[in-house]
Protein backbone atom coordinates (compact mmCIF):
# COMPACT_ATOMS: atom_id res chain seq x y z
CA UNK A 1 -44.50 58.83 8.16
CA UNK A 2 -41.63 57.57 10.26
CA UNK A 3 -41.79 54.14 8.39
CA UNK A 4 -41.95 55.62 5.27
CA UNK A 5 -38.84 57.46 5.96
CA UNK A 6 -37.05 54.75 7.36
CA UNK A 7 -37.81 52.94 3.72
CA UNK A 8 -36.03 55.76 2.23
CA UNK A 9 -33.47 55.99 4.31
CA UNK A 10 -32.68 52.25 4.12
CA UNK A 11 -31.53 52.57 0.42
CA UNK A 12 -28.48 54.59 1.44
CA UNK A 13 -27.34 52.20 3.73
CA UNK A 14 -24.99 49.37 3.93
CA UNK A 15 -26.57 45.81 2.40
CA UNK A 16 -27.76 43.83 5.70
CA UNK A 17 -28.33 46.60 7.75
CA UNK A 18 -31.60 48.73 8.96
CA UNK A 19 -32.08 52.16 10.58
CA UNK A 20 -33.11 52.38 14.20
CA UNK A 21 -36.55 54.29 15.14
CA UNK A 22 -36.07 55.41 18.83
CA UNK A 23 -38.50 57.41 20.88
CA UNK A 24 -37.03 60.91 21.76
CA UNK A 25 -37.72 62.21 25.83
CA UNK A 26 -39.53 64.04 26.79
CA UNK A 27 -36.85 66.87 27.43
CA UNK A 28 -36.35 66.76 23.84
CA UNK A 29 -39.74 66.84 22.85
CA UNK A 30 -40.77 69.30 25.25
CA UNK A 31 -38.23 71.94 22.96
CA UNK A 32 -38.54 70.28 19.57
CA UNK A 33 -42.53 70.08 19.22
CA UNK A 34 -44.94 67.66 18.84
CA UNK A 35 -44.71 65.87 14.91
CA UNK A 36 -40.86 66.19 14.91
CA UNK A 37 -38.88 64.03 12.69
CA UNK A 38 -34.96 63.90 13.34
CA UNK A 39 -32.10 61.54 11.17
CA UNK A 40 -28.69 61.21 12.82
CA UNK A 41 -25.99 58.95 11.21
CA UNK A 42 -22.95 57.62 12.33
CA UNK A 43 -19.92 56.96 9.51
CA UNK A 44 -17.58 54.56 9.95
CA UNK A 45 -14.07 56.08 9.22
CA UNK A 46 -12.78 54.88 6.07
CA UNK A 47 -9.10 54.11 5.39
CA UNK A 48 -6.77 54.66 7.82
């Protein structure tokens, strides 16, 4: 499933680049359940 999204994800991004699939802790985990998915993302600013 991760993979899959990752695909998907990919299309949105800038030409040359590729998401990042990290491992969450286990602190994390411990609160967020077992089979959780998260996305963050990072913009550049644009402009100045």
């Amino acid at each position: 499933e991760a993979q899959t999204l990752a695909q998907n994800v990919s299309k949105f991004m800038i030409e040359g680049r590729e998401p990042m699939m990290l491992q969450i802790g286990p602190v994390i985990g411990t609160y967020a359940g077992p089979d959780t998915l998260g996305i963050a993302l990072i913009s550049a600013k644009s402009g100045g």
